[in-house]
Every structure is written in structure tokens, then in C-alpha cells.
PDB file of N, CA and C in Angstrom:
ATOM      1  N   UNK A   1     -82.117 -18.834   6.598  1.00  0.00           N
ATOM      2  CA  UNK A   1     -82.566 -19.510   5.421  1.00  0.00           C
ATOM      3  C   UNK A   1     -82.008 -20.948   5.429  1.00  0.00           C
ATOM      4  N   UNK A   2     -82.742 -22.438   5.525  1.00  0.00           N
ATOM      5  CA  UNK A   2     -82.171 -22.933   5.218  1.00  0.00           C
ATOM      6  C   UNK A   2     -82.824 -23.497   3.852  1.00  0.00           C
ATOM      7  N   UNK A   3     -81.539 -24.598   4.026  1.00  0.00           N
ATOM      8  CA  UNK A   3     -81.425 -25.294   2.594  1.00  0.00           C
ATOM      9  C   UNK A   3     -81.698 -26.588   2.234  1.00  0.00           C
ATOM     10  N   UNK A   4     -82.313 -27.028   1.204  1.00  0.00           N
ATOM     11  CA  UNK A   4     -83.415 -28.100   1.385  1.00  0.00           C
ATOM     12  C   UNK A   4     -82.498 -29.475   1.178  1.00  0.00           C
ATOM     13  N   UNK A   5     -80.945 -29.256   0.587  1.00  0.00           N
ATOM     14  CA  UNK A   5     -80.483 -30.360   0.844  1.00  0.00           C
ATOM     15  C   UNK A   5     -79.105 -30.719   2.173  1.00  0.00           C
ATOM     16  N   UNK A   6     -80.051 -30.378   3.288  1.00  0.00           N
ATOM     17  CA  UNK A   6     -79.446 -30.055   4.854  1.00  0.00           C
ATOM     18  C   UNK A   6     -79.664 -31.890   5.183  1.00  0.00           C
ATOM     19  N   UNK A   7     -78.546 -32.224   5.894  1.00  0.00           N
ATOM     20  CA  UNK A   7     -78.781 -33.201   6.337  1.00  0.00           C
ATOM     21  C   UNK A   7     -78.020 -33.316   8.030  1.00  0.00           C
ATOM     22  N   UNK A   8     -78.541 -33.804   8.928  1.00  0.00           N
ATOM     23  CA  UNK A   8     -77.606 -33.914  10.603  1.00  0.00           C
ATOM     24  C   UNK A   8     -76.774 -34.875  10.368  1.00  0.00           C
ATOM     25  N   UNK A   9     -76.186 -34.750  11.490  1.00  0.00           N
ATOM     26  CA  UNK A   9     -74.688 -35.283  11.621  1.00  0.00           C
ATOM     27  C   UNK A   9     -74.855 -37.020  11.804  1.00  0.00           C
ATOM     28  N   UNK A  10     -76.220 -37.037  12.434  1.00  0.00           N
ATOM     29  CA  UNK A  10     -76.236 -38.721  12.512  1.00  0.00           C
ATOM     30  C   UNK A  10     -76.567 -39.092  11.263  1.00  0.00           C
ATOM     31  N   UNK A  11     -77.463 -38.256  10.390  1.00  0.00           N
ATOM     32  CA  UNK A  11     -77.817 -38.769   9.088  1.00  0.00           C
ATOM     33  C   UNK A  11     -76.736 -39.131   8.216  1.00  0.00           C
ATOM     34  N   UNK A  12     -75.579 -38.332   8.081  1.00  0.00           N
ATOM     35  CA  UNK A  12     -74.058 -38.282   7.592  1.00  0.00           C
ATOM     36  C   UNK A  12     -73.769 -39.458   8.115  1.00  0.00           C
ATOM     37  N   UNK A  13     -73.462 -39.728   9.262  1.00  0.00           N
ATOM     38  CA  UNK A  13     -72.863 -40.549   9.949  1.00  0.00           C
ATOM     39  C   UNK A  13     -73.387 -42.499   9.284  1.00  0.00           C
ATOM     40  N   UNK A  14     -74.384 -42.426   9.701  1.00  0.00           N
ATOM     41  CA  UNK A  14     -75.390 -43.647   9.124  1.00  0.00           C
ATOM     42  C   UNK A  14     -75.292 -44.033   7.624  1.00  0.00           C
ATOM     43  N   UNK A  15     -74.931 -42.792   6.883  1.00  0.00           N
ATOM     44  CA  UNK A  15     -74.802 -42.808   5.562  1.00  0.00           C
ATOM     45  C   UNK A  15     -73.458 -43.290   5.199  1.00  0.00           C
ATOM     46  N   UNK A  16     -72.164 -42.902   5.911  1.00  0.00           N
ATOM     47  CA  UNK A  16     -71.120 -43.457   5.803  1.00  0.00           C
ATOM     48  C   UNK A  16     -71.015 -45.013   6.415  1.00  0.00           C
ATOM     49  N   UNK A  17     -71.298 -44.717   7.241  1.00  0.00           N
ATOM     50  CA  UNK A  17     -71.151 -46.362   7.684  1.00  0.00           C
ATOM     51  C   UNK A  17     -71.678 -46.978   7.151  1.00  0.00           C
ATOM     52  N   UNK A  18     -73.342 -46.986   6.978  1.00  0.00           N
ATOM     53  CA  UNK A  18     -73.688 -47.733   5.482  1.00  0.00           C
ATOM     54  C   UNK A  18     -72.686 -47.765   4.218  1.00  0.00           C
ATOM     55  N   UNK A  19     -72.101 -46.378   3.509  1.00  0.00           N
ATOM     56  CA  UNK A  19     -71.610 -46.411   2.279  1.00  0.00           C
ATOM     57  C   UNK A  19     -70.123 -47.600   2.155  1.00  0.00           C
ATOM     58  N   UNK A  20     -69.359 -47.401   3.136  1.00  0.00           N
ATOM     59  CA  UNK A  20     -68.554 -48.060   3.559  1.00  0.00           C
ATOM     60  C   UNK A  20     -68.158 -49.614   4.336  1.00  0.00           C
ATOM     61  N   UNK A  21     -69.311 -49.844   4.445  1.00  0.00           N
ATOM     62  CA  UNK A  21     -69.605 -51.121   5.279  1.00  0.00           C
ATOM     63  C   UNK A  21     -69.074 -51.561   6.393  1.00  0.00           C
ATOM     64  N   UNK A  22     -68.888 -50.622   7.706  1.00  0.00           N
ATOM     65  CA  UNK A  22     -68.560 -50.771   8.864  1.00  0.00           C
ATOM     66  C   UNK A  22     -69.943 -51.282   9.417  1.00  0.00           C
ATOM     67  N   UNK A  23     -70.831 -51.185   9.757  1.00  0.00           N
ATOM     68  CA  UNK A  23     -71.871 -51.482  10.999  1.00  0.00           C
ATOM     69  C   UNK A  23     -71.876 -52.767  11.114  1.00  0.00           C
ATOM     70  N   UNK A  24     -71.262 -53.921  10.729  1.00  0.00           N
ATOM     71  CA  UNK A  24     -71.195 -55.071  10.714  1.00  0.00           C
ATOM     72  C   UNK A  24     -70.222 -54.994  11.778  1.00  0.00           C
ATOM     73  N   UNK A  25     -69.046 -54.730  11.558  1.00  0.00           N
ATOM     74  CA  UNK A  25     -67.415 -54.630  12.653  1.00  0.00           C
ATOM     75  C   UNK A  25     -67.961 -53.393  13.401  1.00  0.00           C
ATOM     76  N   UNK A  26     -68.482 -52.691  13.827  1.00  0.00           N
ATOM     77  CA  UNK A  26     -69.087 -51.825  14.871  1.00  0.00           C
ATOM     78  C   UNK A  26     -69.826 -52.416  15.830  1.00  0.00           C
ATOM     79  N   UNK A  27     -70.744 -53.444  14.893  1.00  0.00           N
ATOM     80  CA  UNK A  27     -71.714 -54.210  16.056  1.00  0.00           C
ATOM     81  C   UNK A  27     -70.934 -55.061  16.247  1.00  0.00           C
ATOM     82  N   UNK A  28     -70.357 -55.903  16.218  1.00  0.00           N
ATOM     83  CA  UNK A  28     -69.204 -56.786  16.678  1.00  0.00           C
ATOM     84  C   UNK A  28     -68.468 -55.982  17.576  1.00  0.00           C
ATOM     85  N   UNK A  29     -67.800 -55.029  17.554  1.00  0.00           N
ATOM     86  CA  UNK A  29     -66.729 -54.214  18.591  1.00  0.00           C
ATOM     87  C   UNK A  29     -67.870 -54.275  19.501  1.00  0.00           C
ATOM     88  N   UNK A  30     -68.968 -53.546  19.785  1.00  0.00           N
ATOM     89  CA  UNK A  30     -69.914 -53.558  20.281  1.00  0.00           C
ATOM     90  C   UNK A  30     -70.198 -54.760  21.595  1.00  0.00           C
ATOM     91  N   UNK A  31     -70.489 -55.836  20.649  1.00  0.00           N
ATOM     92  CA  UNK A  31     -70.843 -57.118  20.801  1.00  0.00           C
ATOM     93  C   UNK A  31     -69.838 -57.630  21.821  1.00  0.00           C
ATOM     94  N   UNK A  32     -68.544 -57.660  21.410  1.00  0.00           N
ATOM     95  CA  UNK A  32     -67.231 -58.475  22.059  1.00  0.00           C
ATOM     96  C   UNK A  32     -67.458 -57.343  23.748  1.00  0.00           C
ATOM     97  N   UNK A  33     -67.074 -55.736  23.234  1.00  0.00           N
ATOM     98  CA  UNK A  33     -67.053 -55.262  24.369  1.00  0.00           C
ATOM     99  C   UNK A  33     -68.215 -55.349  25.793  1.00  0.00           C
ATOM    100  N   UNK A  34     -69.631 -55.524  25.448  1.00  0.00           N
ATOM    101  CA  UNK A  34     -70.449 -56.073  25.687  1.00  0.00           C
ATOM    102  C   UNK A  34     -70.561 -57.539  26.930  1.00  0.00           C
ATOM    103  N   UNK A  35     -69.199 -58.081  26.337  1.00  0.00           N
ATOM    104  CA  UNK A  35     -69.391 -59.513  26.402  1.00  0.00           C
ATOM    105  C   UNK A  35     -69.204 -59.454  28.171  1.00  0.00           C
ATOM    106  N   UNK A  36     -68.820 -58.845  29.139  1.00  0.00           N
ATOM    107  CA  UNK A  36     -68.359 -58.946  30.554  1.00  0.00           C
ATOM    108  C   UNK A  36     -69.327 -58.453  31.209  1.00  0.00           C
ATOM    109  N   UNK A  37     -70.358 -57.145  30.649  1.00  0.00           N
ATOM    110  CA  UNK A  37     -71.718 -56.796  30.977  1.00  0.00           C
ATOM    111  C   UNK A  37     -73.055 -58.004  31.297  1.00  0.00           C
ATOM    112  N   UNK A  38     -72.618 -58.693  29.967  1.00  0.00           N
ATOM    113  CA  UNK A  38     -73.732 -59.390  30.015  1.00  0.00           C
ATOM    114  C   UNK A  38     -73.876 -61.102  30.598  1.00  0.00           C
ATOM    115  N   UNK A  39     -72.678 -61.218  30.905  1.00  0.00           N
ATOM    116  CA  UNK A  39     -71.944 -62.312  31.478  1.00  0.00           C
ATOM    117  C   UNK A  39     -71.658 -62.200  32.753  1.00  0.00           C
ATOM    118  N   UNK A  40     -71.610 -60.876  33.384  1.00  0.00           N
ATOM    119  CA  UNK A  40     -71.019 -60.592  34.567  1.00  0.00           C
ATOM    120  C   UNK A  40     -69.494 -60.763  34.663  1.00  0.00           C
ATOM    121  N   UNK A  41     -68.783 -60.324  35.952  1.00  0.00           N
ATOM    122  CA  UNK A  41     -66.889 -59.926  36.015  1.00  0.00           C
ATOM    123  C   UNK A  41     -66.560 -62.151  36.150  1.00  0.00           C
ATOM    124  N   UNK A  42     -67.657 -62.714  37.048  1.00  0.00           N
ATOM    125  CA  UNK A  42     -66.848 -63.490  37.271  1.00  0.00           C
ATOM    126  C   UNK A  42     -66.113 -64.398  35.980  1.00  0.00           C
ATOM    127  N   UNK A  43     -67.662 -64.573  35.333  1.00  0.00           N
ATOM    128  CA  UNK A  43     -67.771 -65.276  34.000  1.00  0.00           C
ATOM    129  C   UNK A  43     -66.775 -64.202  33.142  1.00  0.00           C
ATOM    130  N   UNK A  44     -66.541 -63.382  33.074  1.00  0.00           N
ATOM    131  CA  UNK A  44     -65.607 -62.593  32.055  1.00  0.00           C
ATOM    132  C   UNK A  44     -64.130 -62.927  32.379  1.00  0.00           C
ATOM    133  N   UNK A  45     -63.810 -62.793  33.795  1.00  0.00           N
ATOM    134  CA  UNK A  45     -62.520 -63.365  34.364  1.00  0.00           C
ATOM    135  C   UNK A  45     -61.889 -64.547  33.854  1.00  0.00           C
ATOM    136  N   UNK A  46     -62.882 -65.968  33.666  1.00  0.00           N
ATOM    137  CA  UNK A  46     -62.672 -66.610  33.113  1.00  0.00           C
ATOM    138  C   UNK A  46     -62.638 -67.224  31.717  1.00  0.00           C
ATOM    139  N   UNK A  47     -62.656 -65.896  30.823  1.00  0.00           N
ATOM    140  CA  UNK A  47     -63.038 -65.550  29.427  1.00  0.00           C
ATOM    141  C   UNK A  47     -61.623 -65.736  28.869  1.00  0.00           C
ATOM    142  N   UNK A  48     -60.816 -66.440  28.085  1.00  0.00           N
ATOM    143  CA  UNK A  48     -59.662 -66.341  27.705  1.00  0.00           C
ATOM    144  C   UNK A  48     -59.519 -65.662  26.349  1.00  0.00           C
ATOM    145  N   UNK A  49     -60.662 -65.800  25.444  1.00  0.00           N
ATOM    146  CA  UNK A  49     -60.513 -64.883  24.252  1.00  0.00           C
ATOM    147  C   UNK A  49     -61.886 -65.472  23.565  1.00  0.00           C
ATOM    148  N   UNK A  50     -62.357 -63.816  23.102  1.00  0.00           N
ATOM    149  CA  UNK A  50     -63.625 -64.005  22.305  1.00  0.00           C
ATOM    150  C   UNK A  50     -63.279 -63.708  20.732  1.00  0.00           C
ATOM    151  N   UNK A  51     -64.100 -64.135  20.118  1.00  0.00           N
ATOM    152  CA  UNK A  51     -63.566 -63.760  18.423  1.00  0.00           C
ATOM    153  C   UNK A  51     -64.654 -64.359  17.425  1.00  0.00           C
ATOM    154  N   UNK A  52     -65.539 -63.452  16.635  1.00  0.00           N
ATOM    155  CA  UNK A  52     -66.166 -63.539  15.929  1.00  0.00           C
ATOM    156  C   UNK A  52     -65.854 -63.714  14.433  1.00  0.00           C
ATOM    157  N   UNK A  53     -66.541 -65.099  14.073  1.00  0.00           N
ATOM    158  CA  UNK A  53     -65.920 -65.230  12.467  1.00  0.00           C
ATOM    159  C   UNK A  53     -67.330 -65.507  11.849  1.00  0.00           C
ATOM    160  N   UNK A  54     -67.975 -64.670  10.767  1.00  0.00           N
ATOM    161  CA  UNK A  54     -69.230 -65.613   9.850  1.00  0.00           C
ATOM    162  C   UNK A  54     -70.650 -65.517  11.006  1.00  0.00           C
ATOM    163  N   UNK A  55     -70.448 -64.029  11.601  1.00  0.00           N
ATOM    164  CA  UNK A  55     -71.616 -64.078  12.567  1.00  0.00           C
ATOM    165  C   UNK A  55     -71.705 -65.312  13.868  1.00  0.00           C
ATOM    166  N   UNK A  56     -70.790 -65.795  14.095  1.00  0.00           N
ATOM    167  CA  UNK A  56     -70.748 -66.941  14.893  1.00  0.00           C
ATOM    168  C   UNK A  56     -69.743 -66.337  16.229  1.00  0.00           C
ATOM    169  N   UNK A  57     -69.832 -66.290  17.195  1.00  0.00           N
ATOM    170  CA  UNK A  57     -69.207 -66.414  18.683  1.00  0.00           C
ATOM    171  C   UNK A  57     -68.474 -66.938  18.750  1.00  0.00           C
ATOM    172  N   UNK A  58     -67.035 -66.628  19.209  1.00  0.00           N
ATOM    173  CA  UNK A  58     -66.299 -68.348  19.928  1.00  0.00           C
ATOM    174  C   UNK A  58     -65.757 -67.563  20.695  1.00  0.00           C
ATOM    175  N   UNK A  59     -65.981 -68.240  22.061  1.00  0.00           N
ATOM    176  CA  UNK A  59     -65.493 -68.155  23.220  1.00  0.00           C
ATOM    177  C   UNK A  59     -64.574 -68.969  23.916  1.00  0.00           C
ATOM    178  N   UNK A  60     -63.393 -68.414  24.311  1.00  0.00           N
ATOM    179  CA  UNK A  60     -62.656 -69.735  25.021  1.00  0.00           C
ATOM    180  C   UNK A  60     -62.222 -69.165  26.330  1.00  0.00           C
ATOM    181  N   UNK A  61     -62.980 -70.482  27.066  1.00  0.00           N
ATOM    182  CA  UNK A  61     -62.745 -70.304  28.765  1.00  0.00           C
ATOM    183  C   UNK A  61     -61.783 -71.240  29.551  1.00  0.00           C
ATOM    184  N   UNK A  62     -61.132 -70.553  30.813  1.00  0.00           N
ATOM    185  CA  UNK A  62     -60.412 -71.090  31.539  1.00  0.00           C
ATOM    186  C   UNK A  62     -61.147 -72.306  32.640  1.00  0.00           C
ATOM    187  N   UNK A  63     -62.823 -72.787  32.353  1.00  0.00           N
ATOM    188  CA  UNK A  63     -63.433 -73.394  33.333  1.00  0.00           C
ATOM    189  C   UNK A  63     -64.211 -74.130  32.388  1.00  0.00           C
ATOM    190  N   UNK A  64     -64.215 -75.321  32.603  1.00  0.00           N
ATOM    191  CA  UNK A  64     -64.856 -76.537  31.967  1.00  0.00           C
ATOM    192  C   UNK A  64     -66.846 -76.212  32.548  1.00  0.00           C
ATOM    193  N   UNK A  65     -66.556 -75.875  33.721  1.00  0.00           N
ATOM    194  CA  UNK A  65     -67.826 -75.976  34.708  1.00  0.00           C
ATOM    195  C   UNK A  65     -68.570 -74.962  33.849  1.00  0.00           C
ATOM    196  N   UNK A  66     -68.110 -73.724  33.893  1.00  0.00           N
ATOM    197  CA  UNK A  66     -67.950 -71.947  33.877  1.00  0.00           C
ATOM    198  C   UNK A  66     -68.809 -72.824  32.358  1.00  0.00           C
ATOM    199  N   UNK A  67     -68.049 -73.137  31.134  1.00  0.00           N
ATOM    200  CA  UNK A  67     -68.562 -73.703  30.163  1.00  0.00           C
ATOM    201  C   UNK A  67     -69.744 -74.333  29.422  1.00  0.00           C
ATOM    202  N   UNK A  68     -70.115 -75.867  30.510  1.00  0.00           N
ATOM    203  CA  UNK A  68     -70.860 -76.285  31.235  1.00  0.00           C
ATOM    204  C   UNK A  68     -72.185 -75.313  30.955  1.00  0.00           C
ATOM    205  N   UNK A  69     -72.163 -74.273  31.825  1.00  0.00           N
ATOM    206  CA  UNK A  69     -73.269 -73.665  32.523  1.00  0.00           C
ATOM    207  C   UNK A  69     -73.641 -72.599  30.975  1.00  0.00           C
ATOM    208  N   UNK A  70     -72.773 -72.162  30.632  1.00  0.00           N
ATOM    209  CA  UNK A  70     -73.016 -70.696  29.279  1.00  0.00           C
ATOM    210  C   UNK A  70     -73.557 -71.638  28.463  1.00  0.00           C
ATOM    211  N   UNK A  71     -73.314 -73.089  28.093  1.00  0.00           N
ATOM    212  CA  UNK A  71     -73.913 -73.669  26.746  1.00  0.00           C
ATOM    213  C   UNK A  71     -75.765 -74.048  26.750  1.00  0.00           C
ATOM    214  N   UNK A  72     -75.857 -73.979  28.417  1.00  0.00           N
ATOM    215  CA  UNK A  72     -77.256 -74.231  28.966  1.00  0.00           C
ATOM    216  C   UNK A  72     -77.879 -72.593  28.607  1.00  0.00           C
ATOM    217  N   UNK A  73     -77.237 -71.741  29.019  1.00  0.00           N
ATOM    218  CA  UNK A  73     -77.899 -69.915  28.739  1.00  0.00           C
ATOM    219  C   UNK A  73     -78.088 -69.704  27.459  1.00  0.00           C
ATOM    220  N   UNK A  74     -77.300 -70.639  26.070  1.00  0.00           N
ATOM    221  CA  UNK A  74     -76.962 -69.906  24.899  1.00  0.00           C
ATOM    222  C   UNK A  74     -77.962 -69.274  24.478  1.00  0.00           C
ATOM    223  N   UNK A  75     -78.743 -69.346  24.031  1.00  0.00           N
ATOM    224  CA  UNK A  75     -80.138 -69.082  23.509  1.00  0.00           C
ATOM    225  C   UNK A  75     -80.206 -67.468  24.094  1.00  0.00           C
ATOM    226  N   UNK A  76     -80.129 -67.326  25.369  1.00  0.00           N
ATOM    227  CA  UNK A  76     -80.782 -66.577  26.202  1.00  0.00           C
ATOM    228  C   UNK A  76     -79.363 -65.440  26.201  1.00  0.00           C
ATOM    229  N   UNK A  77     -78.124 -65.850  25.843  1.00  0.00           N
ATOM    230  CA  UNK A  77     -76.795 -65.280  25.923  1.00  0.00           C
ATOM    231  C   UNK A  77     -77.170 -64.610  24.371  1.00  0.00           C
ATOM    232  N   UNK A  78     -77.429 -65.527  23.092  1.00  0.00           N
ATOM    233  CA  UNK A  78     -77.628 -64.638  21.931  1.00  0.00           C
ATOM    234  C   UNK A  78     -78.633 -63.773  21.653  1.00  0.00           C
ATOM    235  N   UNK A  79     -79.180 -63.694  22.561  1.00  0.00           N
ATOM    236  CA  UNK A  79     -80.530 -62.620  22.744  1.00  0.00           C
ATOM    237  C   UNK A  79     -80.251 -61.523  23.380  1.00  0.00           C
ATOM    238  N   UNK A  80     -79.720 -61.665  24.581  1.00  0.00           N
ATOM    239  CA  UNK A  80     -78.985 -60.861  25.224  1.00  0.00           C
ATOM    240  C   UNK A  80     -77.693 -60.012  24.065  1.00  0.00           C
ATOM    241  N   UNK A  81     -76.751 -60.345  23.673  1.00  0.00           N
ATOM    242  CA  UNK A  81     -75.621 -59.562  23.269  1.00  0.00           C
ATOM    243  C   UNK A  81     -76.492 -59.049  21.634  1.00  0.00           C
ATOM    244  N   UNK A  82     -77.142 -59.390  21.417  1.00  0.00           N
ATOM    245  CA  UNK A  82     -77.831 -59.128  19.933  1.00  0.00           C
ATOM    246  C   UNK A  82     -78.114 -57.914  20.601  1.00  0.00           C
ATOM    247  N   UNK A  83     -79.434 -57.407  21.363  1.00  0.00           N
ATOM    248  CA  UNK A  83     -79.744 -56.901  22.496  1.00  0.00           C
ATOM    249  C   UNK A  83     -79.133 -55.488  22.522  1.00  0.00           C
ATOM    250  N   UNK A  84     -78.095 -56.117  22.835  1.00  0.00           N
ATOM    251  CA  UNK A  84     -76.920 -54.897  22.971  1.00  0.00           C
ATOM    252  C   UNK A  84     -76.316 -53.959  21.926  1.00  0.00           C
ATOM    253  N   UNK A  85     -76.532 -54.684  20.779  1.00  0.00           N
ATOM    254  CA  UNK A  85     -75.860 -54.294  19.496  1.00  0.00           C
ATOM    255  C   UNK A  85     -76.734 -53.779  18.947  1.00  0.00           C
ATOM    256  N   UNK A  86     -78.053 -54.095  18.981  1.00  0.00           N
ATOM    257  CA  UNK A  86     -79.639 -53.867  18.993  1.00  0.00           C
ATOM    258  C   UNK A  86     -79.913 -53.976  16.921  1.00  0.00           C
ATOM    259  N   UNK A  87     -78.932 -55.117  16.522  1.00  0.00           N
ATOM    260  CA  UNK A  87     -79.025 -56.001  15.180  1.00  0.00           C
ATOM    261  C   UNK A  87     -78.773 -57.768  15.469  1.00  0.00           C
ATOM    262  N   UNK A  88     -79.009 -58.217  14.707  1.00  0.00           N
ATOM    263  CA  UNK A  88     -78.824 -59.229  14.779  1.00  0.00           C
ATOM    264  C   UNK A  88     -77.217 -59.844  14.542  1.00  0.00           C
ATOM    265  N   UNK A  89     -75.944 -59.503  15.474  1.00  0.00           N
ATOM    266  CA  UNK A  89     -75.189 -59.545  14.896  1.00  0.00           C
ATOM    267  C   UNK A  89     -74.295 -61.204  14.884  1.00  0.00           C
ATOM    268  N   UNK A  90     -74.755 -61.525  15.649  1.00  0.00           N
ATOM    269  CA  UNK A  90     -74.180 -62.884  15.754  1.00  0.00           C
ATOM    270  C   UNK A  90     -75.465 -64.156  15.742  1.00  0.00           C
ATOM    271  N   UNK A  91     -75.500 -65.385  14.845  1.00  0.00           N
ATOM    272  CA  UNK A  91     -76.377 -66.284  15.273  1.00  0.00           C
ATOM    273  C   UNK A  91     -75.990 -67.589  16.041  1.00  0.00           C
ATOM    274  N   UNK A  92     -75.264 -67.577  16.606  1.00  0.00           N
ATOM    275  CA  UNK A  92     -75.059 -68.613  17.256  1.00  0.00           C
ATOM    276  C   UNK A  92     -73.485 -68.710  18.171  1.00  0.00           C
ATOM    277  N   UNK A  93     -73.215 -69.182  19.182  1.00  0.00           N
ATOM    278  CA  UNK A  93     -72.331 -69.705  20.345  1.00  0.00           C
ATOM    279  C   UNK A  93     -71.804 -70.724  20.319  1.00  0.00           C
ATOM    280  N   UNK A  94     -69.950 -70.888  19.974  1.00  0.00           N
ATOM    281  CA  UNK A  94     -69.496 -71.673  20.151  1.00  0.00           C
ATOM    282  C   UNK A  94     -68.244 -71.864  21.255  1.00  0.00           C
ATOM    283  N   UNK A  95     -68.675 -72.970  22.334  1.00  0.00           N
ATOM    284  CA  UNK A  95     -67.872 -72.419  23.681  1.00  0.00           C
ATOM    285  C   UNK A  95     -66.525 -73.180  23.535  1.00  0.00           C
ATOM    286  N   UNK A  96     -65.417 -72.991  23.583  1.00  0.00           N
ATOM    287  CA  UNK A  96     -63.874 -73.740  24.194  1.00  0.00           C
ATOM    288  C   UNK A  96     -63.734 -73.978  24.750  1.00  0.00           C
TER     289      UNK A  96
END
């Protein structure tokens, strides 16, 4: 017999994180962890620290060049890690 107010575990799940307001800092954890996938090891190597404030990126790298080259991808970098998070969690890239 079931019972008509049955709900699954993802439905629970979705419901808390909604009720609570994590999926914002989920897609961000997401997002940051993300960040060496979609960049590749070399570009991550030279990653000194990522940190999201106000939906915005900041990245700070050990290579001016390395730099250089990600501010030419951005567009194509915030499409990509959005992508991943599969929300819109960041709008824009700011490189160090």
C-alpha cells in the first residue's frame, strides 16, 4: 500500500537544499573543484588560488603568459565551468 504523501530521496534532498539555501555554495564547491578539469593539470599547476565572491571568479596565477592566454578563453572558460555546475553560477572572470 502506498501512501500518497511518499516522496524519493532526491525529492527530499532538492527540497532541503532549496529550504536552506545551499545550491548556491554547492555549485560553487562544484565550480572551484571543476576548475583543473576544465583548464587542464598544466593551467591548474599554475593556479595559486581561486575564490568566488558575488558570482564573480578570481583567479590568481603564478604566469603572467598562463594569464595572458585564460583572459582571451574567458567567455568560453564561463561557459564551460557554468557547464559543469549545469546553473549559472558565476558571471564573469577576474584573472591575478
Amino acid at each position: 500500500m502506498l501512501r500518497s504523501n511518499t516522496h524519493t530521496l532526491s525529492e527530499l534532498i532538492k527540497f532541503y537544499k532549496k529550504k536552506h539555501k545551499l545550491e548556491q555554495g554547492i555549485n560553487e564547491t562544484r565550480l572551484i573543484n571543476a576548475w583543473s578539469e576544465v583548464v587542464g593539470t598544466i593551467i591548474a599547476k599554475k593556479t595559486k588560488q581561486i575564490e568566488i565572491r558575488n558570482r564573480k571568479l578570481y583567479i590568481s596565477l603564478n604566469s603572467s603568459v598562463v594569464r595572458n592566454e585564460l583572459m582571451q578563453l574567458k567567455p568560453d572558460l564561463i561557459r564551460r565551468l557554468n557547464e559543469e555546475t549545469g546553473s549559472n553560477t558565476i558571471t564573469d572572470i577576474f584573472f591575478r
